[in-house]
N, C-alpha and C. Protein backbone atom coordinates (compact mmCIF):
# COMPACT_ATOMS: atom_id res chain seq x y z
N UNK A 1 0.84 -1.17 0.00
CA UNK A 1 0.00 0.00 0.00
C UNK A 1 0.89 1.24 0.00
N UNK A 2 0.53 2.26 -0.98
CA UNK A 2 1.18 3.16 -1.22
C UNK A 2 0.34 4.40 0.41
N UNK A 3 1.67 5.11 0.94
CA UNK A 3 1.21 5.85 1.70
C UNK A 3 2.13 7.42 1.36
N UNK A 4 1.01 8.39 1.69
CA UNK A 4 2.03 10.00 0.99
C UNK A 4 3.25 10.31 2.40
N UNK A 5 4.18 10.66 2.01
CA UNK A 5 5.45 11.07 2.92
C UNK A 5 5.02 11.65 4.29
N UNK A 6 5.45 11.61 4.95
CA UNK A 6 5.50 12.42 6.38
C UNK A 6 6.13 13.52 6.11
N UNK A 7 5.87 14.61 7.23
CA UNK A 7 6.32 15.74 7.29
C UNK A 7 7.52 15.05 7.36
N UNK A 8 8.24 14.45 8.46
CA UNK A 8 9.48 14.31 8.66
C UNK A 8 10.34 14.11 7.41
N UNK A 9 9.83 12.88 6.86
CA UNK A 9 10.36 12.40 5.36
C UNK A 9 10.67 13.47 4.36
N UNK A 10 10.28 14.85 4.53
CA UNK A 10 10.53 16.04 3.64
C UNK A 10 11.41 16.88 4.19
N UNK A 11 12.10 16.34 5.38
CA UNK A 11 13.16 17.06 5.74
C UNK A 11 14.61 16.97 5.73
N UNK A 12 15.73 17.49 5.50
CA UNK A 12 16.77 17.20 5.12
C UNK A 12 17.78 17.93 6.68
N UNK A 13 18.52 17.02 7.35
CA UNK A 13 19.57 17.54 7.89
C UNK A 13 20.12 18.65 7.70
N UNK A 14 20.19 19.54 8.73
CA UNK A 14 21.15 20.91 8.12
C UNK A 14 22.17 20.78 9.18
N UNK A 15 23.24 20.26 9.10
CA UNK A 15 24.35 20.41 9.84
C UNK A 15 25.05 21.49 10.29
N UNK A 16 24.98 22.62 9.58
CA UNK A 16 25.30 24.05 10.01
C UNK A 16 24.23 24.60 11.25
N UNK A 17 23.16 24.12 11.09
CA UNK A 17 22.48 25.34 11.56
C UNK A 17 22.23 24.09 13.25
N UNK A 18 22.40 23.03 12.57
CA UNK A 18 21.70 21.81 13.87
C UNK A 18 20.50 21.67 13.88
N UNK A 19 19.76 21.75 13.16
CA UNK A 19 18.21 21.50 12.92
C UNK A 19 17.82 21.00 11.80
N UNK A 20 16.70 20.57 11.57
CA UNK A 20 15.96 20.26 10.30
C UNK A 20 15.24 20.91 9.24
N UNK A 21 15.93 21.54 8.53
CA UNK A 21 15.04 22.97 7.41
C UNK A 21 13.53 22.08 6.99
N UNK A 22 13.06 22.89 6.86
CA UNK A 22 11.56 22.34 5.95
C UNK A 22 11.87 22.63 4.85
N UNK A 23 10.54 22.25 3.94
CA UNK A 23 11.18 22.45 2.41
C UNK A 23 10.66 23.70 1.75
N UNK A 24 10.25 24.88 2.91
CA UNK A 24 10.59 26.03 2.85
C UNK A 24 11.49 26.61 2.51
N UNK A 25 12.41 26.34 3.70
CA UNK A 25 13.74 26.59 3.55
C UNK A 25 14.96 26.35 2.60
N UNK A 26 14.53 25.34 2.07
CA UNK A 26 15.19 24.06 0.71
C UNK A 26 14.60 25.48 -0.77
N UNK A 27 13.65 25.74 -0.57
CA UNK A 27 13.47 26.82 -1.66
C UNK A 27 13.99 27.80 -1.85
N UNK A 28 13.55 28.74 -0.63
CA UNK A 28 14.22 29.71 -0.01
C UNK A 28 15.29 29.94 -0.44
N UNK A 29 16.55 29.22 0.42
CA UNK A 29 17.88 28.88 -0.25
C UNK A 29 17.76 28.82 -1.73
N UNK A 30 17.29 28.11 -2.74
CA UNK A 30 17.24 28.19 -4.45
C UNK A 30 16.78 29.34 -4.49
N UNK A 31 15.80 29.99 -4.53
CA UNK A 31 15.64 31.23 -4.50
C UNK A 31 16.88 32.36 -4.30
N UNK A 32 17.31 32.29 -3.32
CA UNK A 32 18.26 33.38 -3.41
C UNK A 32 19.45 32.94 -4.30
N UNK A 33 19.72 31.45 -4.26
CA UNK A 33 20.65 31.71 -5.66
C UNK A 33 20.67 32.15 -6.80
N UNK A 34 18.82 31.95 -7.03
CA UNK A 34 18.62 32.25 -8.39
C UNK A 34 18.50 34.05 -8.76
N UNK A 35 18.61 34.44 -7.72
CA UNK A 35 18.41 36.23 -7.55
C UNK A 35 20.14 36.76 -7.87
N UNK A 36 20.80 35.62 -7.99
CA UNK A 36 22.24 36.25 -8.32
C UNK A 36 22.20 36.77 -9.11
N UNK A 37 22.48 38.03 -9.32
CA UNK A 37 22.86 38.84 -10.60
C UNK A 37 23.93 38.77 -11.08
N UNK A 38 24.42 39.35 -12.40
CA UNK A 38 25.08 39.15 -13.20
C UNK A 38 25.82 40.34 -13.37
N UNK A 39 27.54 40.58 -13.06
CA UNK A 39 28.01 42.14 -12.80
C UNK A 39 28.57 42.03 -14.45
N UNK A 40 28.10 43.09 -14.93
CA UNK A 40 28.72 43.10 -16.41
C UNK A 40 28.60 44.93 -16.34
N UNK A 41 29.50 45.34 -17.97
CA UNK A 41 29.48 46.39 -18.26
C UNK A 41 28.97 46.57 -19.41
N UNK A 42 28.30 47.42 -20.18
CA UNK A 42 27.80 47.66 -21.66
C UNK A 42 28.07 49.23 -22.20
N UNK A 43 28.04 48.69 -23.55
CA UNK A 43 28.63 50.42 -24.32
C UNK A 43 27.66 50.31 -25.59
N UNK A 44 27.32 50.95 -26.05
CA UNK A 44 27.02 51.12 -27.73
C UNK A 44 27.91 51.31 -28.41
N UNK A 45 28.70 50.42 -29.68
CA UNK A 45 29.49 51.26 -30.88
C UNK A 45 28.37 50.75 -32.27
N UNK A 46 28.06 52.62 -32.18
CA UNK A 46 26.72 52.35 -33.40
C UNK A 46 25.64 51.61 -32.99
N UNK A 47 25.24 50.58 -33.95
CA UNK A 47 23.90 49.78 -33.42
C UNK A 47 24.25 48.59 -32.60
N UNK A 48 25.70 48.29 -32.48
CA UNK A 48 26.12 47.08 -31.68
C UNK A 48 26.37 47.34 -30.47
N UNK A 49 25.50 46.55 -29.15
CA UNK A 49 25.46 46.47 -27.90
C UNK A 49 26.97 45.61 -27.35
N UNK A 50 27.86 46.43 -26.99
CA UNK A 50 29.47 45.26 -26.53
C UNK A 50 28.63 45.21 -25.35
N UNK A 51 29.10 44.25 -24.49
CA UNK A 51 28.25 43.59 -23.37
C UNK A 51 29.79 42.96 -22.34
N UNK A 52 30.65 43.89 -21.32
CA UNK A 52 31.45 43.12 -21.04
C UNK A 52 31.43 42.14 -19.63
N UNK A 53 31.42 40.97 -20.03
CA UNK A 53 31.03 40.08 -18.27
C UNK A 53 31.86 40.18 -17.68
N UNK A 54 32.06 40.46 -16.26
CA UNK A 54 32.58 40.87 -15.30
C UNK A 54 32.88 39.73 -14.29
N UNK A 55 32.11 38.61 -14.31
CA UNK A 55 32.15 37.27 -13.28
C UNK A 55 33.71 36.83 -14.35
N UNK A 56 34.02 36.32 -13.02
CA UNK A 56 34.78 34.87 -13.33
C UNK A 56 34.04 33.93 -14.07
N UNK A 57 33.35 33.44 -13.76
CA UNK A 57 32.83 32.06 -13.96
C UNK A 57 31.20 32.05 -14.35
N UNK A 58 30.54 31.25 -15.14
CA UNK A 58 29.50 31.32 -15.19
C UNK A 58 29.22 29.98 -15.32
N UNK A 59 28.21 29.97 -14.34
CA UNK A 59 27.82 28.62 -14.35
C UNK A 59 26.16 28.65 -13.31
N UNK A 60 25.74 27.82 -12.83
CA UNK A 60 23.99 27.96 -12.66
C UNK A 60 23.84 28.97 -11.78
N UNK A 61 24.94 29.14 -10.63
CA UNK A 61 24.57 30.60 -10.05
C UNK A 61 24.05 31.77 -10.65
N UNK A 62 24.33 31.69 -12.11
CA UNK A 62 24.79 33.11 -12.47
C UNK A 62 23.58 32.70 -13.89
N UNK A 63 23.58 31.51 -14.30
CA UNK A 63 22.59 31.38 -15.62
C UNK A 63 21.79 31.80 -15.80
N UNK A 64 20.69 32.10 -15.01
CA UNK A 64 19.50 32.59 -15.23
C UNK A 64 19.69 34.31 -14.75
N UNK A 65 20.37 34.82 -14.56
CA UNK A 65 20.83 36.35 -14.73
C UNK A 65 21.40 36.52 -16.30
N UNK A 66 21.94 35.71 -17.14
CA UNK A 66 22.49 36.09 -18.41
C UNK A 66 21.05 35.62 -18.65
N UNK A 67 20.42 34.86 -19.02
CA UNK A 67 19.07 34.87 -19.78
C UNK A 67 18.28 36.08 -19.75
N UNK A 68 18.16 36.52 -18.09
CA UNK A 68 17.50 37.82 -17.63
C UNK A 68 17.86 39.15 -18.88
N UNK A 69 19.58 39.31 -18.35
CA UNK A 69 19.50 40.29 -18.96
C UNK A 69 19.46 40.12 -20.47
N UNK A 70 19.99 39.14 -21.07
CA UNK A 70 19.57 39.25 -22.93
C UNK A 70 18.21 39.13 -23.25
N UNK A 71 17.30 39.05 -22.26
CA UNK A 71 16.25 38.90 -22.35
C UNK A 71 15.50 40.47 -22.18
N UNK A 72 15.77 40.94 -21.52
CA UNK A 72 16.19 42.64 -21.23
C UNK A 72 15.88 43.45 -22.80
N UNK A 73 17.57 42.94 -22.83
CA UNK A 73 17.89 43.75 -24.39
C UNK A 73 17.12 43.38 -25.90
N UNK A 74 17.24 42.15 -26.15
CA UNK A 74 15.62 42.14 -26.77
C UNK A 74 14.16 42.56 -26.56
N UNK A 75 13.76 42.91 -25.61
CA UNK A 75 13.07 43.52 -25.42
C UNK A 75 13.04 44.85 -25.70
N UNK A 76 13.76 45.49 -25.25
CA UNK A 76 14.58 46.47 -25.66
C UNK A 76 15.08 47.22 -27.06
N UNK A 77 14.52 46.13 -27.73
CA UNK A 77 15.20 46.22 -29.30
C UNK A 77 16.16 45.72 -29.63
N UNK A 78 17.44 45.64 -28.93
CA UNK A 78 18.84 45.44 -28.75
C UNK A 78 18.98 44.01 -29.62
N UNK A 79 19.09 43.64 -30.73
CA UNK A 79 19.32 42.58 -31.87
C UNK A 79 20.80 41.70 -31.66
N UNK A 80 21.75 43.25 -31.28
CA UNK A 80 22.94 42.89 -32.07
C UNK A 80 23.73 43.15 -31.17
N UNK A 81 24.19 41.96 -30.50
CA UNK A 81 25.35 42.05 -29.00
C UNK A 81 26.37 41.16 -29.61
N UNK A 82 27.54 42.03 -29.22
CA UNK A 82 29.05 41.81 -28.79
C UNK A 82 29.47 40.88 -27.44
N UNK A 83 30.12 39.80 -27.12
CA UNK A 83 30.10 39.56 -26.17
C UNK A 83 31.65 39.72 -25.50
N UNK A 84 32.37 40.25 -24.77
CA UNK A 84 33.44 40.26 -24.43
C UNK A 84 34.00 38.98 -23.09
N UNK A 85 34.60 38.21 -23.21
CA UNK A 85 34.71 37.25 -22.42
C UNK A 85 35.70 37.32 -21.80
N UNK A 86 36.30 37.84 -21.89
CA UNK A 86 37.82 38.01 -21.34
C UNK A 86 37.85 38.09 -19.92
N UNK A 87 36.89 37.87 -18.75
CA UNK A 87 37.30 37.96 -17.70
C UNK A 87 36.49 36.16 -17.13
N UNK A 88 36.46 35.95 -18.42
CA UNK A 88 35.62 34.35 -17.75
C UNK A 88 36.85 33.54 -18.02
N UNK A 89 36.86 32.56 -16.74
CA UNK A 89 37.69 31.66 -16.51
C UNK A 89 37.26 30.18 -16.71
N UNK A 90 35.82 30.29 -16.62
CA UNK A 90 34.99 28.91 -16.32
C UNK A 90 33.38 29.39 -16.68
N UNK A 91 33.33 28.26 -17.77
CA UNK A 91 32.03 28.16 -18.10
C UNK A 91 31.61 26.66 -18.28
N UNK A 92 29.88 26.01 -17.37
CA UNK A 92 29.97 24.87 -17.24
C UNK A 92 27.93 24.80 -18.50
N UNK A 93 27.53 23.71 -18.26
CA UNK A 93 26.84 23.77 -18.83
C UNK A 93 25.66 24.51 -19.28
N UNK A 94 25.48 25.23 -17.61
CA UNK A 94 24.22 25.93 -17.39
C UNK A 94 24.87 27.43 -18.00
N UNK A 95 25.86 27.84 -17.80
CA UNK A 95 26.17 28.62 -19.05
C UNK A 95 26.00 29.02 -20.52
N UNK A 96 26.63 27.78 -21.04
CA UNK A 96 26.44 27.43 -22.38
C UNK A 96 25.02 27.54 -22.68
N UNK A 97 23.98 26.83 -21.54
CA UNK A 97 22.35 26.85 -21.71
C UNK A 97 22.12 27.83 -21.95
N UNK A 98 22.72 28.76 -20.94
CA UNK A 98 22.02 30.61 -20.91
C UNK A 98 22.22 30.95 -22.41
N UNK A 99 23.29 30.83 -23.07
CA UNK A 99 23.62 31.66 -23.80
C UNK A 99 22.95 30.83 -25.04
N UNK A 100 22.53 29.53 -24.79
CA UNK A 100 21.74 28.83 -26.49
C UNK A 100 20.30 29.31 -26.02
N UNK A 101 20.02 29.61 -24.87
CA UNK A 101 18.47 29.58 -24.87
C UNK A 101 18.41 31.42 -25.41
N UNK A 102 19.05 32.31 -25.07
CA UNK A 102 18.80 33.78 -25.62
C UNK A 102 19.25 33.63 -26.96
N UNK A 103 20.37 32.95 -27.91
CA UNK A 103 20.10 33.07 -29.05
C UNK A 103 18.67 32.44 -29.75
N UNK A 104 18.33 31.53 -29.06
CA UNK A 104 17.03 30.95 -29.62
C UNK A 104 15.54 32.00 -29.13
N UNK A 105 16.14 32.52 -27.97
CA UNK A 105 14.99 34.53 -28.27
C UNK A 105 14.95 35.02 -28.90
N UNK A 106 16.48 34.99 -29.27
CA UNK A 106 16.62 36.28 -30.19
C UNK A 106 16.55 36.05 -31.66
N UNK A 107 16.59 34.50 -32.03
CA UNK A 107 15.91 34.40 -33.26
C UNK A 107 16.69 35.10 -34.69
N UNK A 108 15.84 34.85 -35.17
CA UNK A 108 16.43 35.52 -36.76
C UNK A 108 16.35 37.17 -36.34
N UNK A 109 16.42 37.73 -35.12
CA UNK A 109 16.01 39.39 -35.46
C UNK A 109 17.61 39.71 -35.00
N UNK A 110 18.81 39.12 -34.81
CA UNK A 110 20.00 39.57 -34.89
C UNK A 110 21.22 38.52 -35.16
N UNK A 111 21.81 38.45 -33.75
CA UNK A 111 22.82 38.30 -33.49
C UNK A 111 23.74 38.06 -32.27
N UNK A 112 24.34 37.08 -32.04
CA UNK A 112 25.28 36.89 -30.71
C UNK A 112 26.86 37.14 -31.16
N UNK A 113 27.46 37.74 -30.89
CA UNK A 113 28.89 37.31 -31.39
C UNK A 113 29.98 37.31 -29.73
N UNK A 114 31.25 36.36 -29.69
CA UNK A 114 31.46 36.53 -28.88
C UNK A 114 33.17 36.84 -29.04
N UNK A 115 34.14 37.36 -28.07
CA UNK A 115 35.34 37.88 -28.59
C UNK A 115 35.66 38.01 -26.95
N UNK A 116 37.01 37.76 -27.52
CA UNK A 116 38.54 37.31 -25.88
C UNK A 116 37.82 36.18 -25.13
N UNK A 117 37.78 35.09 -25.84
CA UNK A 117 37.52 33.89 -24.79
C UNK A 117 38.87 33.50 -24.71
N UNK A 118 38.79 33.02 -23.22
CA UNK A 118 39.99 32.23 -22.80
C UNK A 118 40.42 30.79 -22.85
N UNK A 119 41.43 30.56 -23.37
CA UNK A 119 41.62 29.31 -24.11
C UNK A 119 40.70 28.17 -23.36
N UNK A 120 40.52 27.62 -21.64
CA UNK A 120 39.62 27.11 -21.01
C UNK A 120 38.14 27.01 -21.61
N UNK A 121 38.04 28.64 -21.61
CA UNK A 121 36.40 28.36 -22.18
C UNK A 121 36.18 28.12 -23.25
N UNK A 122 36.81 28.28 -24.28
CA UNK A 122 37.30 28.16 -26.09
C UNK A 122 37.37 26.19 -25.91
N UNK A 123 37.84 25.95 -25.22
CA UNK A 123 37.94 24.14 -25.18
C UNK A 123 36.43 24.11 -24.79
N UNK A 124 35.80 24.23 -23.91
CA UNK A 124 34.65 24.00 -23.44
C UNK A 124 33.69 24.15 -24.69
N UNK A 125 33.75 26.21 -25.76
CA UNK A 125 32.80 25.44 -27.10
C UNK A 125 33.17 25.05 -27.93
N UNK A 126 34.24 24.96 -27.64
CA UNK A 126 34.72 23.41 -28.81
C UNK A 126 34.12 21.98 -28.47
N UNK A 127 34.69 21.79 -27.49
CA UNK A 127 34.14 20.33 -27.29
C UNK A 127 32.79 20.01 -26.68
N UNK A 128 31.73 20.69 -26.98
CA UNK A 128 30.41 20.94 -27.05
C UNK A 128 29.81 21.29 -28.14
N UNK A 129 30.23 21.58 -29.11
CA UNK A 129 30.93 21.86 -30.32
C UNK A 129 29.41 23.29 -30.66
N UNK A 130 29.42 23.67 -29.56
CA UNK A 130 29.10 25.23 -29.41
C UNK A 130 29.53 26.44 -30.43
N UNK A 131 31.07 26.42 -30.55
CA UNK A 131 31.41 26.86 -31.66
C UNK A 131 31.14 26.94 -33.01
N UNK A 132 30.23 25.98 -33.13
CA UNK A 132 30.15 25.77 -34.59
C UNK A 132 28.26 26.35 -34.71
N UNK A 133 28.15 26.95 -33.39
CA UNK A 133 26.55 27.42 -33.88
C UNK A 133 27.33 29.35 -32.90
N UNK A 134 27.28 29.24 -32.20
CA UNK A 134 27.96 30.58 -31.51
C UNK A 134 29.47 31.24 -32.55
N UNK A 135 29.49 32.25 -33.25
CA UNK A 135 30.71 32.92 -33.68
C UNK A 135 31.84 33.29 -32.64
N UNK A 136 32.91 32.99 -33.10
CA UNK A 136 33.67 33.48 -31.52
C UNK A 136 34.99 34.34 -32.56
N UNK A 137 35.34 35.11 -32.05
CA UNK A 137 36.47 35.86 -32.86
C UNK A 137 37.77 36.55 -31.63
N UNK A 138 38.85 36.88 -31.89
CA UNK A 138 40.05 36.52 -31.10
C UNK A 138 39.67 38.51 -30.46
N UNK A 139 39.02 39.70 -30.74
CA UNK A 139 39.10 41.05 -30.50
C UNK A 139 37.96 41.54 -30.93
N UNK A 140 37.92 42.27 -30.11
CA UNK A 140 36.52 43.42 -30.49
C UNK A 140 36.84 43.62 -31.91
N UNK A 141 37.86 44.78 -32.34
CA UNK A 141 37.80 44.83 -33.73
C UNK A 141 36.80 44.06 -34.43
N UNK A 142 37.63 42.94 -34.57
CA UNK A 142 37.05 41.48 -35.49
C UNK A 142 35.88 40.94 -35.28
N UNK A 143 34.87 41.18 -34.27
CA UNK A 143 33.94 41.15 -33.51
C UNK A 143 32.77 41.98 -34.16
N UNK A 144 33.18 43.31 -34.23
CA UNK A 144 32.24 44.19 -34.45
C UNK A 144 31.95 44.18 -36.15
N UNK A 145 33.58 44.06 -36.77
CA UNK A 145 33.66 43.61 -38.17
C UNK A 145 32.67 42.67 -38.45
N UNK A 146 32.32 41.44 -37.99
CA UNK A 146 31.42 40.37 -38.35
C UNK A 146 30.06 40.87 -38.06
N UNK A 147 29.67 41.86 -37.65
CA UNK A 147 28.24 42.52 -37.86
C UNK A 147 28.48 43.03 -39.25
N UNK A 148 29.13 43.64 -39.76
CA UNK A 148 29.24 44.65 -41.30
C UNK A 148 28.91 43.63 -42.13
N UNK A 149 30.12 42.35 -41.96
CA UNK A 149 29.53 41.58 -43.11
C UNK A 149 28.91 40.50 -42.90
């Protein structure tokens, strides 16, 4: 005979605190991770949005803040973003997610391009083979060039 869980059965050890969180608390906690924002900088050159990320690392802490904000800028109008990577060290899947699920927002009405990835994260869309749907180019220059043509 199937019987539904006990309160108890929905509780998980919290060794820090010495008590038993409810699964209040189990949210709660996800919740505020998911409120992490995303420290970046942005400029206009012409109609292209450069977009520079500021984290180390992106990965699920931080994923659903890059969806947020490209989600933002389409709204916004904003088609045609630059991405500057140069301060990311580490990018894991929920990354890569963020950034396939806003090109699939953003649709045929622009553009993602990305420029100064670090050899780490450059292996990562390679061997996800990310690269071959995401543009990646070695400088802004060359970056902004691939909007012209």
């Amino acid at each position: 005979m199937f019987s539904a869980p006990t309160r108890n059965a929905l509780r998980i050890p919290d060794l820090k605190f010495g008590r038993f969180p409810t699964m209040l608390d189990a949210v709660n906690r996800c919740t505020i991770i998911l409120r992490k924002t995303m420290r970046f900088r942005e400029r206009k050159v012409g109609e292209i949005l450069v977009v520079e990320i500021l984290e180390r690392r992106l990965d699920a802490k931080n994923a659903v803040a890059i969806k947020t904000v490209f989600q933002k800028k389409f709204d916004a109008g904003v088609f045609h973003i630059a991405i500057d990577m140069g301060s990311v060290n580490f990018i894991d899947s929920s990354g890569l997610g963020a950034f396939v699920t806003s090109m699939k927002l953003l649709g045929d009405r622009g553009s993602l391009v990305f420029f100064g990835v670090r050899p780490a994260v450059a292996d990562v869309f390679r061997l996800t083979r990310m690269d071959r749907i995401f543009k990646m180019h070695q400088s802004e220059p060359e970056a902004l060039e691939a909007f012209a043509g």
